[in-house]
PDB file of N, CA and C in Angstrom:
ATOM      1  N   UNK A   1       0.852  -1.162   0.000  1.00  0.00           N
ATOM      2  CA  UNK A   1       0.000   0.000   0.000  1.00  0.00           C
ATOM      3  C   UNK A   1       0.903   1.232   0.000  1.00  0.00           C
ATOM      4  N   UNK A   2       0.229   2.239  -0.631  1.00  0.00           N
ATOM      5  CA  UNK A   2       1.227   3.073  -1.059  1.00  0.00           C
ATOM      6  C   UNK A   2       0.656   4.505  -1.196  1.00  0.00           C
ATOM      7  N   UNK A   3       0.534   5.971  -0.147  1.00  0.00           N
ATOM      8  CA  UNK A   3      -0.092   6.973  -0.376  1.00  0.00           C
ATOM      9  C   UNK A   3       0.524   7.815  -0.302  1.00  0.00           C
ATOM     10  N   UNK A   4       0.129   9.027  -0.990  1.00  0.00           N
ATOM     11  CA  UNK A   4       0.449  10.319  -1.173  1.00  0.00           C
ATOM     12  C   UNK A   4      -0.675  11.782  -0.771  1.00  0.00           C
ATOM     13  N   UNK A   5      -0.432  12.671  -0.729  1.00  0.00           N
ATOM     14  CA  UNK A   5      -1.413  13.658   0.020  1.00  0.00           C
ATOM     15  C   UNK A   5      -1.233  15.116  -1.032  1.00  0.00           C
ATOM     16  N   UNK A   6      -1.975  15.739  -1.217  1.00  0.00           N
ATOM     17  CA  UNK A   6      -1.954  16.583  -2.022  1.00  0.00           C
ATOM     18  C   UNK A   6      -2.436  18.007  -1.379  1.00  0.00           C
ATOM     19  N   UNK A   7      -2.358  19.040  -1.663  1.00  0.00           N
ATOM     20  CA  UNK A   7      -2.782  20.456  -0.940  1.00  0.00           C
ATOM     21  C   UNK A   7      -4.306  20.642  -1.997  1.00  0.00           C
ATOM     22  N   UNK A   8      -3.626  21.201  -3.115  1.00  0.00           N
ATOM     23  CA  UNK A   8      -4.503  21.396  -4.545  1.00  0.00           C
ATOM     24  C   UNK A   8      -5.425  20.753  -4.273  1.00  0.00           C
ATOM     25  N   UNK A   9      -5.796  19.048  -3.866  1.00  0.00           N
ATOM     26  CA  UNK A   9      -7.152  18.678  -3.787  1.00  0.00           C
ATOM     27  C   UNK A   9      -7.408  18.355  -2.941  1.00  0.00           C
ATOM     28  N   UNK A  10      -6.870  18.786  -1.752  1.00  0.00           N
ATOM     29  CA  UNK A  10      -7.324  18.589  -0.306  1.00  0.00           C
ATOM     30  C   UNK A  10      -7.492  17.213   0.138  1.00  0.00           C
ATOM     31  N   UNK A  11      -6.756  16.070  -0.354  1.00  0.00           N
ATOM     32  CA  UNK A  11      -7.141  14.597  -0.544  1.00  0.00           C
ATOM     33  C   UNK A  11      -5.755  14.299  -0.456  1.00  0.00           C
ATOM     34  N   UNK A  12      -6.115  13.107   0.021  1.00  0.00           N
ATOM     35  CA  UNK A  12      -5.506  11.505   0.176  1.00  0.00           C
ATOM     36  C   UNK A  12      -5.363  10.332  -0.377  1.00  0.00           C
ATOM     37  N   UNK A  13      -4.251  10.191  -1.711  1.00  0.00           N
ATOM     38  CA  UNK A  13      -4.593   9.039  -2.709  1.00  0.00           C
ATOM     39  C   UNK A  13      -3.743   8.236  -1.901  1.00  0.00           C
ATOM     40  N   UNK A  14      -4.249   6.656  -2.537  1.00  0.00           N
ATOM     41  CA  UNK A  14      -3.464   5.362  -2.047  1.00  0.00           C
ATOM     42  C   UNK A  14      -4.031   4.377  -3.060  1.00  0.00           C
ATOM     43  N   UNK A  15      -2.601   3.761  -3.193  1.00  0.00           N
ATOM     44  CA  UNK A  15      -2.644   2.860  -4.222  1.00  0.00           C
ATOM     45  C   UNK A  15      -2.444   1.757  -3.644  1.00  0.00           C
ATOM     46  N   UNK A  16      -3.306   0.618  -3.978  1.00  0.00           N
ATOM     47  CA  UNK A  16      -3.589  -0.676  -2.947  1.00  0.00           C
ATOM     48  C   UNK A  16      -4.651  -1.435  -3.859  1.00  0.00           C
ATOM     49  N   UNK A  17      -3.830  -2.781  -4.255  1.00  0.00           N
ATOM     50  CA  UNK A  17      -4.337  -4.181  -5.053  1.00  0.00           C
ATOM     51  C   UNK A  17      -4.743  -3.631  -6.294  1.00  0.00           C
ATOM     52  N   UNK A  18      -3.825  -2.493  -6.877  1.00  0.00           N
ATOM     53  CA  UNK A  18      -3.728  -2.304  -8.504  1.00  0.00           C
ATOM     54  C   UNK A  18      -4.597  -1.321  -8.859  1.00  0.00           C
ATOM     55  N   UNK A  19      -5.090  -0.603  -8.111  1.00  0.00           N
ATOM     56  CA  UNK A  19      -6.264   0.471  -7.785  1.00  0.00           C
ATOM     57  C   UNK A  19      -5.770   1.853  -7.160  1.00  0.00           C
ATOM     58  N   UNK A  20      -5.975   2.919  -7.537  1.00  0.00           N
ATOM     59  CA  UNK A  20      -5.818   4.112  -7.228  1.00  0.00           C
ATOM     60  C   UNK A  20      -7.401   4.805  -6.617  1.00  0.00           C
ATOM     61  N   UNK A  21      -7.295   5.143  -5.074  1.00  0.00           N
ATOM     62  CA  UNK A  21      -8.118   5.892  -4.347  1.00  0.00           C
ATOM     63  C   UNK A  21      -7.939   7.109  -3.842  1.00  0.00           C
ATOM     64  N   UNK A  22      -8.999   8.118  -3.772  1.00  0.00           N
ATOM     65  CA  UNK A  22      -8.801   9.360  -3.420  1.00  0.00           C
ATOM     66  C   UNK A  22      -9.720   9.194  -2.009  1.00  0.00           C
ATOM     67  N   UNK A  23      -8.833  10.045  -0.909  1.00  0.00           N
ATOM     68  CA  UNK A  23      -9.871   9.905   0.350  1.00  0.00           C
ATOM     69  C   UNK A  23      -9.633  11.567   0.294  1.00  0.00           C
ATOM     70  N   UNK A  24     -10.699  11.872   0.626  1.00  0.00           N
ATOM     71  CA  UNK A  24     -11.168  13.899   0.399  1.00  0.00           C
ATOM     72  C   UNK A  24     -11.084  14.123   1.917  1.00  0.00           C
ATOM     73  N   UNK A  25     -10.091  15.094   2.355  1.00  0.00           N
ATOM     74  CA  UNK A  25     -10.009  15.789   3.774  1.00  0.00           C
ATOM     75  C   UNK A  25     -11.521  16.504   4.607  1.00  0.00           C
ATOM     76  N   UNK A  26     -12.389  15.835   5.265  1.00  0.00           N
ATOM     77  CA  UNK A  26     -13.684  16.560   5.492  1.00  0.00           C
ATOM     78  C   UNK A  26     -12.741  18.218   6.212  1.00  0.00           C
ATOM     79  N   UNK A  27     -13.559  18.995   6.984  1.00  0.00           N
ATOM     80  CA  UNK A  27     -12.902  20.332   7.431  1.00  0.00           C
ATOM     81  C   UNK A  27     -13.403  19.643   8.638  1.00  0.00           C
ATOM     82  N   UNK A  28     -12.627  20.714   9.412  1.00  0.00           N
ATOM     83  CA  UNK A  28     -12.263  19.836  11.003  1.00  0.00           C
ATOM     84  C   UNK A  28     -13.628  19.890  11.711  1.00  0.00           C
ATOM     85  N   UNK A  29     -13.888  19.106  12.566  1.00  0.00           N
ATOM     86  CA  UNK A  29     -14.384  19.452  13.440  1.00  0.00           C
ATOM     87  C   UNK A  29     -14.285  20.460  14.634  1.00  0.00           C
ATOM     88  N   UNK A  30     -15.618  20.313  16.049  1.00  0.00           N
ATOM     89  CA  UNK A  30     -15.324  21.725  17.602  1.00  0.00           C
ATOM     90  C   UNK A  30     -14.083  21.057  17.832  1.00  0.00           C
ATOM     91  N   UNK A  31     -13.519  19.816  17.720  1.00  0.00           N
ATOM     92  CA  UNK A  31     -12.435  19.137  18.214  1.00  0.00           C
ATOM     93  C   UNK A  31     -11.043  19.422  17.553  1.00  0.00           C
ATOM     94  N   UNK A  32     -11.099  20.213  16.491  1.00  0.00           N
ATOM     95  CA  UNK A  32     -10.111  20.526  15.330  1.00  0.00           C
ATOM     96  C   UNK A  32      -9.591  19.050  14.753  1.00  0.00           C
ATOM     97  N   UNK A  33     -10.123  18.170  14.564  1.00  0.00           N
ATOM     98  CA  UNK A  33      -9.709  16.994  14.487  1.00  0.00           C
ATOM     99  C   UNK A  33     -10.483  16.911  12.918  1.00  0.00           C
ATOM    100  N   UNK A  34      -9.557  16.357  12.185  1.00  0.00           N
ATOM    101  CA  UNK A  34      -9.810  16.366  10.370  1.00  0.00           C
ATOM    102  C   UNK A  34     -10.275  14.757  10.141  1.00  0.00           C
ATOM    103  N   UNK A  35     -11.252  14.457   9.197  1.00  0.00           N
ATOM    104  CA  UNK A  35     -11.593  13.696   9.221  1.00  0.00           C
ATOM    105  C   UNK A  35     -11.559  13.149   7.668  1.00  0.00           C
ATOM    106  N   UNK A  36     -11.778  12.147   7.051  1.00  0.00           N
ATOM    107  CA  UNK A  36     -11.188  11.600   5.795  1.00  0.00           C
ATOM    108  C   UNK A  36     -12.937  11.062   5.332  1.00  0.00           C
ATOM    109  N   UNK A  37     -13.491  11.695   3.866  1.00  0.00           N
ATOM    110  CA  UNK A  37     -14.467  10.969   3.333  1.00  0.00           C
ATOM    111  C   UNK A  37     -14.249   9.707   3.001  1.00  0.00           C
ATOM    112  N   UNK A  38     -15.324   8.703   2.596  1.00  0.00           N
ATOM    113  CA  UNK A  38     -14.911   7.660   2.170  1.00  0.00           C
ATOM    114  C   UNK A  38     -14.362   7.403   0.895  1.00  0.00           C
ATOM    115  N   UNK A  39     -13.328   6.388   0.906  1.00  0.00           N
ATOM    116  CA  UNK A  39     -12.682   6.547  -0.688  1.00  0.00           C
ATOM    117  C   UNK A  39     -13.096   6.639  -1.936  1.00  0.00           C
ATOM    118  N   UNK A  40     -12.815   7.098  -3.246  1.00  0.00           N
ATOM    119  CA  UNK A  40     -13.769   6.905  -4.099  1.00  0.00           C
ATOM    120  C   UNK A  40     -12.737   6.504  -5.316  1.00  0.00           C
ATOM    121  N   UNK A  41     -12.906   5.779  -6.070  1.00  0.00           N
ATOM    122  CA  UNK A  41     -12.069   4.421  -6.742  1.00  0.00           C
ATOM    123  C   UNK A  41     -11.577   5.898  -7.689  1.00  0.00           C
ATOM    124  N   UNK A  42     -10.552   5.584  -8.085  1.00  0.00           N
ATOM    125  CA  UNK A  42      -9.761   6.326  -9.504  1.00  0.00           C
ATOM    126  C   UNK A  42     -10.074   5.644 -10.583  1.00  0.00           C
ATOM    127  N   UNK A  43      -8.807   5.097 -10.215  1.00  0.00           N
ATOM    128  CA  UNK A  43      -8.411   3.905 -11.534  1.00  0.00           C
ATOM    129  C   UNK A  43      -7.736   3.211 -11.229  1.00  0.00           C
ATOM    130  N   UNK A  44      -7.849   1.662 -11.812  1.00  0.00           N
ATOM    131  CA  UNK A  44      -6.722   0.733 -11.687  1.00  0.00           C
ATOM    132  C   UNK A  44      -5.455   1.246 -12.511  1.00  0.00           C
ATOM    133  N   UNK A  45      -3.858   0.497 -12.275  1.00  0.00           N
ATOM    134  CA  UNK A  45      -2.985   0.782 -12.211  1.00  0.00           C
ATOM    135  C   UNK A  45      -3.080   0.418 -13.985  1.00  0.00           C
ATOM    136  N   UNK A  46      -3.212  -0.612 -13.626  1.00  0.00           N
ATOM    137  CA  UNK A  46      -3.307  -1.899 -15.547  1.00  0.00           C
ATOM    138  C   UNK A  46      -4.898  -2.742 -14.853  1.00  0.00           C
ATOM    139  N   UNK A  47      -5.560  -1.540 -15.880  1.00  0.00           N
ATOM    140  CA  UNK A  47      -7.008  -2.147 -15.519  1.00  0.00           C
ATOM    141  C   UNK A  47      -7.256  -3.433 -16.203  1.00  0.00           C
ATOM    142  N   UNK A  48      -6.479  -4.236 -16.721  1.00  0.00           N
ATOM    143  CA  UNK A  48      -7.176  -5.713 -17.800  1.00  0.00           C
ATOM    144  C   UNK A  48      -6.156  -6.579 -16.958  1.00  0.00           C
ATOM    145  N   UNK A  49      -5.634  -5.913 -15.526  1.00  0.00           N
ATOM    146  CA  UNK A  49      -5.105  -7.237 -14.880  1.00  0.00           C
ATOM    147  C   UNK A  49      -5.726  -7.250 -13.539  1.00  0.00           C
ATOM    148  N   UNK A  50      -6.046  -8.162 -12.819  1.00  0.00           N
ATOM    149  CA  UNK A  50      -5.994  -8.181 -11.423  1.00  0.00           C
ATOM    150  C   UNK A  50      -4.975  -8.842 -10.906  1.00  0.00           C
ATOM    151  N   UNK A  51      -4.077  -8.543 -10.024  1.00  0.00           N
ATOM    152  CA  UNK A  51      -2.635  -8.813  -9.598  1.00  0.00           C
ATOM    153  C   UNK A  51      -2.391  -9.051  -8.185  1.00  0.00           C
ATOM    154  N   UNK A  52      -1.497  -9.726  -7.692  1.00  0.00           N
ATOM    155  CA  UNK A  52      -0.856  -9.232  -6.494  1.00  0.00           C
ATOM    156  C   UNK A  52      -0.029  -8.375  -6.804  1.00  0.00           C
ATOM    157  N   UNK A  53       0.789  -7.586  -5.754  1.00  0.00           N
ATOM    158  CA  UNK A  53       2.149  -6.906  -6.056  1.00  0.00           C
ATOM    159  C   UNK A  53       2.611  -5.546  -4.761  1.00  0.00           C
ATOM    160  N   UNK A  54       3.136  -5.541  -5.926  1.00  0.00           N
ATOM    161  CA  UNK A  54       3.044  -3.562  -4.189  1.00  0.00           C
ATOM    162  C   UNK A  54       3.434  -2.372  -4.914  1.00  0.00           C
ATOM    163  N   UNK A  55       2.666  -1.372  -4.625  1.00  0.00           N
ATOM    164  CA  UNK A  55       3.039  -0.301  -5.164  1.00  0.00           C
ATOM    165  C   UNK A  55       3.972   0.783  -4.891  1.00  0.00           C
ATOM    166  N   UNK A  56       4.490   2.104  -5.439  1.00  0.00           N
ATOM    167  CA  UNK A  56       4.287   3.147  -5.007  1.00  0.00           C
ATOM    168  C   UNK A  56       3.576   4.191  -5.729  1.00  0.00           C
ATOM    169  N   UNK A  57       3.676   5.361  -4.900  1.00  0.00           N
ATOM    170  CA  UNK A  57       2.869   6.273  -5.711  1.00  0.00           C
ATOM    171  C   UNK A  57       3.236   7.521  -4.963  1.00  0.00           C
ATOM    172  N   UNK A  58       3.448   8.645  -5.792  1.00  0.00           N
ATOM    173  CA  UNK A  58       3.957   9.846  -5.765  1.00  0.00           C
ATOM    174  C   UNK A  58       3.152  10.762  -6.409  1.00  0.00           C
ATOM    175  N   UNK A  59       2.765  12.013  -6.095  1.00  0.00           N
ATOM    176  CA  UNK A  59       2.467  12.742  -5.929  1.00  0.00           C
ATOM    177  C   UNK A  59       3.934  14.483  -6.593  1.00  0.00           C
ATOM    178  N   UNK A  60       3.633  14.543  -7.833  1.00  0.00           N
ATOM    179  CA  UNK A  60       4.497  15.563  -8.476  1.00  0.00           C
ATOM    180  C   UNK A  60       4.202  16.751  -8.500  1.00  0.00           C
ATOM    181  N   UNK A  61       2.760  17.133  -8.479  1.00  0.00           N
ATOM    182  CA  UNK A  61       2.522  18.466  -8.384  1.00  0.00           C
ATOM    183  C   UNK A  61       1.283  18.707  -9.256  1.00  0.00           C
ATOM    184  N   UNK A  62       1.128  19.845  -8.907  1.00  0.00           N
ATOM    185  CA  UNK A  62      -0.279  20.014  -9.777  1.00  0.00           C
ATOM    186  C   UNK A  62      -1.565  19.052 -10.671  1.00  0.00           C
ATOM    187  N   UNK A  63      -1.631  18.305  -9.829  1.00  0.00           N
ATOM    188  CA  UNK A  63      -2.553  16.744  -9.672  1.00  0.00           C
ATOM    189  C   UNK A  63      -2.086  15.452 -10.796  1.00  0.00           C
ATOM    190  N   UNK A  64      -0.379  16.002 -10.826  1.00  0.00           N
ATOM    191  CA  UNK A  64       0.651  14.815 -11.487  1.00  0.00           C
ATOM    192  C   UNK A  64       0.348  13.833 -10.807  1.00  0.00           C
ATOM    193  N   UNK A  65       0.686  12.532 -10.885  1.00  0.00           N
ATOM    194  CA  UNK A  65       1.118  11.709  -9.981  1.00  0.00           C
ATOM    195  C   UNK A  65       1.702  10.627 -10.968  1.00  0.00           C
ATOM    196  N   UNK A  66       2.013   9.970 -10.054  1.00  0.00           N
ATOM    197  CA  UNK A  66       3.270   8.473 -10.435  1.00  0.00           C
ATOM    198  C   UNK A  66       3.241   7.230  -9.527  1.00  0.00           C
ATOM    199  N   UNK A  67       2.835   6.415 -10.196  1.00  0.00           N
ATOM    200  CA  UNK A  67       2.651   5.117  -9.382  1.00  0.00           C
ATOM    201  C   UNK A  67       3.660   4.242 -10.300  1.00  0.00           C
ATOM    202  N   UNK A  68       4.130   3.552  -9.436  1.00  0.00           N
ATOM    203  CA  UNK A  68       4.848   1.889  -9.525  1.00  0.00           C
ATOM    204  C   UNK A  68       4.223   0.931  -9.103  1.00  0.00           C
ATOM    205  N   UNK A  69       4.378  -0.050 -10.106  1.00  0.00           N
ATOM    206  CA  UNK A  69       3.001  -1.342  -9.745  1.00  0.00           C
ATOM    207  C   UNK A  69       3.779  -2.608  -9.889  1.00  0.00           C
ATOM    208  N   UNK A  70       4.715  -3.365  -9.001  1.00  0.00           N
ATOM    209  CA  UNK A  70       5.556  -4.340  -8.984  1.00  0.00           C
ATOM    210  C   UNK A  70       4.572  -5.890  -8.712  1.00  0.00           C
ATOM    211  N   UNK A  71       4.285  -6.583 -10.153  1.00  0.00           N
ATOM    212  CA  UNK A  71       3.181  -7.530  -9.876  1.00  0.00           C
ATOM    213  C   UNK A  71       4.570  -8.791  -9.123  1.00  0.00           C
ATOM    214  N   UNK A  72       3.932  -9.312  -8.516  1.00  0.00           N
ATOM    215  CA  UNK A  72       4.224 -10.440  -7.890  1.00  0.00           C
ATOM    216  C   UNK A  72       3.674 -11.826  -8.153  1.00  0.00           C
ATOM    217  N   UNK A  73       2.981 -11.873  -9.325  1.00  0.00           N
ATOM    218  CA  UNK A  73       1.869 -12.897  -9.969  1.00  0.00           C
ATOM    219  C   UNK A  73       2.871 -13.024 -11.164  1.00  0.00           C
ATOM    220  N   UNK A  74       3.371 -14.303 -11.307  1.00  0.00           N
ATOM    221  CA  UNK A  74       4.232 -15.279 -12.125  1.00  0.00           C
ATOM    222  C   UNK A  74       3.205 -15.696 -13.479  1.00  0.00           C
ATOM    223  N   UNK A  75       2.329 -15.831 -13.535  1.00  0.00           N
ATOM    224  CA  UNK A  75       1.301 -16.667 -14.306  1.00  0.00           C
ATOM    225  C   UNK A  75       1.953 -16.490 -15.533  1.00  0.00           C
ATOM    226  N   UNK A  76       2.717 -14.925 -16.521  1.00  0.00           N
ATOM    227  CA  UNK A  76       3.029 -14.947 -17.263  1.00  0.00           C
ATOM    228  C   UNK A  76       3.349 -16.054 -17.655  1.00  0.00           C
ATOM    229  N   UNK A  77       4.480 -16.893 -16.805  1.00  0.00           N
ATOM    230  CA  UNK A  77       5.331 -18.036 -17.196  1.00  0.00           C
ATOM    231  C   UNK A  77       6.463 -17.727 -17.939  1.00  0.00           C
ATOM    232  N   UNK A  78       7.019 -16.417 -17.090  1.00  0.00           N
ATOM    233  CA  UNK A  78       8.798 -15.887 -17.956  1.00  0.00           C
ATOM    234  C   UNK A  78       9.287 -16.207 -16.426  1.00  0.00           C
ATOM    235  N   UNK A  79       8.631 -15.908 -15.518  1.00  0.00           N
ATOM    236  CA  UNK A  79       9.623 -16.354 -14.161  1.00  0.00           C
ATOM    237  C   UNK A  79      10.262 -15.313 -13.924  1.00  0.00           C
ATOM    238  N   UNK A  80       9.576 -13.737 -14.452  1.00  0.00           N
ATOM    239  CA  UNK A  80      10.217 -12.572 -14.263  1.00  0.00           C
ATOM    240  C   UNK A  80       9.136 -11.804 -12.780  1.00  0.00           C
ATOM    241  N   UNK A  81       9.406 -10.857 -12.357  1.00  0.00           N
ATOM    242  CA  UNK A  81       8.699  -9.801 -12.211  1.00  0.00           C
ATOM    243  C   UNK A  81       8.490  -8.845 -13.286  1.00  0.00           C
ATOM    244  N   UNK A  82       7.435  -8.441 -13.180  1.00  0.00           N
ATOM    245  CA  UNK A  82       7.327  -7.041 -14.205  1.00  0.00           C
ATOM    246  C   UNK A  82       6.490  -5.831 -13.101  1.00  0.00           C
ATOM    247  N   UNK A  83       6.922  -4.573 -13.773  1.00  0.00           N
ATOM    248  CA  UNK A  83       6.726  -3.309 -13.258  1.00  0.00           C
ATOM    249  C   UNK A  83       5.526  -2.025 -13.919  1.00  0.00           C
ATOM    250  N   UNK A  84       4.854  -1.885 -13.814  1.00  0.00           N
ATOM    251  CA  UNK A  84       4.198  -0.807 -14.360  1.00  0.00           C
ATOM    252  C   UNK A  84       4.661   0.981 -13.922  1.00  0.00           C
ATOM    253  N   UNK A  85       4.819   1.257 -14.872  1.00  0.00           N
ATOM    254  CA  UNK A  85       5.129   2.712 -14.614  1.00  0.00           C
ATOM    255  C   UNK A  85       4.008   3.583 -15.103  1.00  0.00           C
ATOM    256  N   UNK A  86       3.002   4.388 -14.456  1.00  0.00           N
ATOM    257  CA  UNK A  86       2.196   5.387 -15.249  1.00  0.00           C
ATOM    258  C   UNK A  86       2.257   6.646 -14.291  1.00  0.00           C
ATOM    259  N   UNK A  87       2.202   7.125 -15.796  1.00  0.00           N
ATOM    260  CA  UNK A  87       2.411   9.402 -15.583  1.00  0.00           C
ATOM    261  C   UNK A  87       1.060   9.503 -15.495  1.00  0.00           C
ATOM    262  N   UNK A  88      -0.200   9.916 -14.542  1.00  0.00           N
ATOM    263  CA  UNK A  88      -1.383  10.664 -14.791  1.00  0.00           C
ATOM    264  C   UNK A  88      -1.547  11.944 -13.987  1.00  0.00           C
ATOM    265  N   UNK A  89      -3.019  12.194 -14.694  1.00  0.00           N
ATOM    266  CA  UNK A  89      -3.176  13.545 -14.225  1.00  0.00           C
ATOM    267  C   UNK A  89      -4.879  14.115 -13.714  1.00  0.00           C
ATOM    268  N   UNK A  90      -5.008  14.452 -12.055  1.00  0.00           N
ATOM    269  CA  UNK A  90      -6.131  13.969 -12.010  1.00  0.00           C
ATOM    270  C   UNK A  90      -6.589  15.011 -11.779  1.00  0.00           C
ATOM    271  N   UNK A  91      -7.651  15.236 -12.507  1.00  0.00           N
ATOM    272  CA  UNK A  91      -8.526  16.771 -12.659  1.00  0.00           C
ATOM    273  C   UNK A  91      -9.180  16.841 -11.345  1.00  0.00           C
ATOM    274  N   UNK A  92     -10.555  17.985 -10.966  1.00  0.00           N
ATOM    275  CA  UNK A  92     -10.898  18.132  -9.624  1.00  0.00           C
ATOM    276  C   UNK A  92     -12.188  17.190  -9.681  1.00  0.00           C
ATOM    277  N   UNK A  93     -12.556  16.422 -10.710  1.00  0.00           N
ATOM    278  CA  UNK A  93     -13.452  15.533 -10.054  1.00  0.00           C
ATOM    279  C   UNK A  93     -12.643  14.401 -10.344  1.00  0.00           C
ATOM    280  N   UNK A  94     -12.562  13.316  -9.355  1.00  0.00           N
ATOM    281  CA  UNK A  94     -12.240  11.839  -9.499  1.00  0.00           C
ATOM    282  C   UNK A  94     -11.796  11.334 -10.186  1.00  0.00           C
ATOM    283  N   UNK A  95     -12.891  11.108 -10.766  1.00  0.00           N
ATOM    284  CA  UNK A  95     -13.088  10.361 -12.058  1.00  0.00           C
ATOM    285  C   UNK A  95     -12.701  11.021 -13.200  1.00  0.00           C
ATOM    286  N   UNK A  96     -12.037  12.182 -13.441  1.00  0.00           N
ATOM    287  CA  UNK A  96     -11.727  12.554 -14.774  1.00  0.00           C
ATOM    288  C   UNK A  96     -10.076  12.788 -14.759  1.00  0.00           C
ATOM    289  N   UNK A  97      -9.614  11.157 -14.730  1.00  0.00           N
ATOM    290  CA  UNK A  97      -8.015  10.609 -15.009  1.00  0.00           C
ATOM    291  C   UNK A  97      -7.851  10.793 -16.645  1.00  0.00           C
ATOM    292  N   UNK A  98      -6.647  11.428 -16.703  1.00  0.00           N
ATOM    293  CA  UNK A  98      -5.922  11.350 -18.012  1.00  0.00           C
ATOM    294  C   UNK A  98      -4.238  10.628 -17.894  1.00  0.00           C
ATOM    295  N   UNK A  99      -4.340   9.868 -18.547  1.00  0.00           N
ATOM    296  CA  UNK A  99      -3.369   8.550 -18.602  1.00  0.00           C
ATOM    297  C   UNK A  99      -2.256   9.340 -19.470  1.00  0.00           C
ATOM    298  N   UNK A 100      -0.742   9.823 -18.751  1.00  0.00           N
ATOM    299  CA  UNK A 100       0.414  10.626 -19.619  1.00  0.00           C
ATOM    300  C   UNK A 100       1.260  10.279 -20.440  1.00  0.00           C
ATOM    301  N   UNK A 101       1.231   9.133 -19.450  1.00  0.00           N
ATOM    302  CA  UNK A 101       2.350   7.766 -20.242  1.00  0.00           C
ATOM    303  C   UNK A 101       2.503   6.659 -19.196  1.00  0.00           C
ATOM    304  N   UNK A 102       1.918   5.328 -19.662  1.00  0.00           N
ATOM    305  CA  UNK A 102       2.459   4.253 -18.778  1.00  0.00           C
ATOM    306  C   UNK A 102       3.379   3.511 -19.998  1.00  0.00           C
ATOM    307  N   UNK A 103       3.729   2.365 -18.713  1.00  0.00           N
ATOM    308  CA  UNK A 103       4.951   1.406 -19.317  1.00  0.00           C
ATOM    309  C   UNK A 103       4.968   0.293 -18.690  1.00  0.00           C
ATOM    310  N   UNK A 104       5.096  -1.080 -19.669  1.00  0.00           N
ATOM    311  CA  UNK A 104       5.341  -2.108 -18.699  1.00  0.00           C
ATOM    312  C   UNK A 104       6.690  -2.592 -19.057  1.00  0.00           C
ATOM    313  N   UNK A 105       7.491  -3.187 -17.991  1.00  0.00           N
ATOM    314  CA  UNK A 105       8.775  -3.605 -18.348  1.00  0.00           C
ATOM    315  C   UNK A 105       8.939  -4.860 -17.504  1.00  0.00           C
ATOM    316  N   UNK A 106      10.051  -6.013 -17.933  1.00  0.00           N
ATOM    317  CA  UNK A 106       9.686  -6.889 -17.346  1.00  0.00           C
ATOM    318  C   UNK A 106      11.340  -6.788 -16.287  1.00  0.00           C
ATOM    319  N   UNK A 107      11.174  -7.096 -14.953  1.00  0.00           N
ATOM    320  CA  UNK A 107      12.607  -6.423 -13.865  1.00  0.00           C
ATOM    321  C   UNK A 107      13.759  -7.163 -14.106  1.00  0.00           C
ATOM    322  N   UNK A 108      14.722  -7.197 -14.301  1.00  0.00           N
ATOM    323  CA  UNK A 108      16.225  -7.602 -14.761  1.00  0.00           C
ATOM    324  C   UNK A 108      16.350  -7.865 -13.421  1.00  0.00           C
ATOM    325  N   UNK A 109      16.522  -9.213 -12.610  1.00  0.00           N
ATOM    326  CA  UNK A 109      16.734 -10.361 -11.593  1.00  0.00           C
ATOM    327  C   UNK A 109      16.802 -11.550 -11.945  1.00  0.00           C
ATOM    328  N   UNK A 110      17.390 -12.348 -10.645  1.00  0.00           N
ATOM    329  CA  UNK A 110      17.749 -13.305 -10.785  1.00  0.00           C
ATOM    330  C   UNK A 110      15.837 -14.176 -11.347  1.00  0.00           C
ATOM    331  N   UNK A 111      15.746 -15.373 -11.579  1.00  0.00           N
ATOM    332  CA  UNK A 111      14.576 -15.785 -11.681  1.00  0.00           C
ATOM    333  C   UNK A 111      14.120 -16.120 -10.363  1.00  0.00           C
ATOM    334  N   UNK A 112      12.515 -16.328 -10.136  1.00  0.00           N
ATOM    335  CA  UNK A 112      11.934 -16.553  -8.998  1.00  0.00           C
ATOM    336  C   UNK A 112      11.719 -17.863  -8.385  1.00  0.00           C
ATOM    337  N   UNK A 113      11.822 -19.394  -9.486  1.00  0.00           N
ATOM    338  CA  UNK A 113      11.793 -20.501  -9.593  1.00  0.00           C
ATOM    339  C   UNK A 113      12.795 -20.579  -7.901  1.00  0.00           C
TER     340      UNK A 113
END
């Protein structure tokens, strides 16, 4: 699991089981105590896979962000890991992701056998 925090949208993304979530900062409460809406789905990382793996995800600026998506699911049958890299960019509603540039590459290691 893997999050980042943003000013610009007052939110809390986390990337967790190939999925990108935004949790929205409520305004504080008499207690000054900040409270988190419930999440609301983005986008998957590589939406035509469901995976194990682990992410990260970064946060560049002006609703950039950058996730790493290290699957841990062999099924290919190369006995590699592979990595997803995607550039997006997330406007002020949710749901309106623009994809900058992803990449899949497969990780230069020993094999997993």
């Amino acid at each position: 699991m893997a999050a980042a925090c943003t000013q610009e949208s007052n939110a809390i993304y986390m990337l967790w089981n190939n999925v990108v979530y935004e949790y929205k900062l409520a305004p504080a409460d008499e207690e000054r105590r900040l409270k988190l809406h419930l999440p609301a789905r983005i986008d998957s990382v590589c939406p035509f896979i469901v995976m194990q793996g682990d992410g990260f995800l970064a946060h560049l600026g002006s609703g950039l962000m950058c996730s790493v998506w290290i699957s841990l699911d062999l099924s290919c049958g190369c006995d590699h890991l592979h990595a997803f890299v995607t550039t997006f960019h997330i406007a002020p509603l949710p749901w309106d992701v623009k994809v900058l540039h992803s990449t899949f590459r497969r990780l230069d290691m020993l094999p997993m056998k």
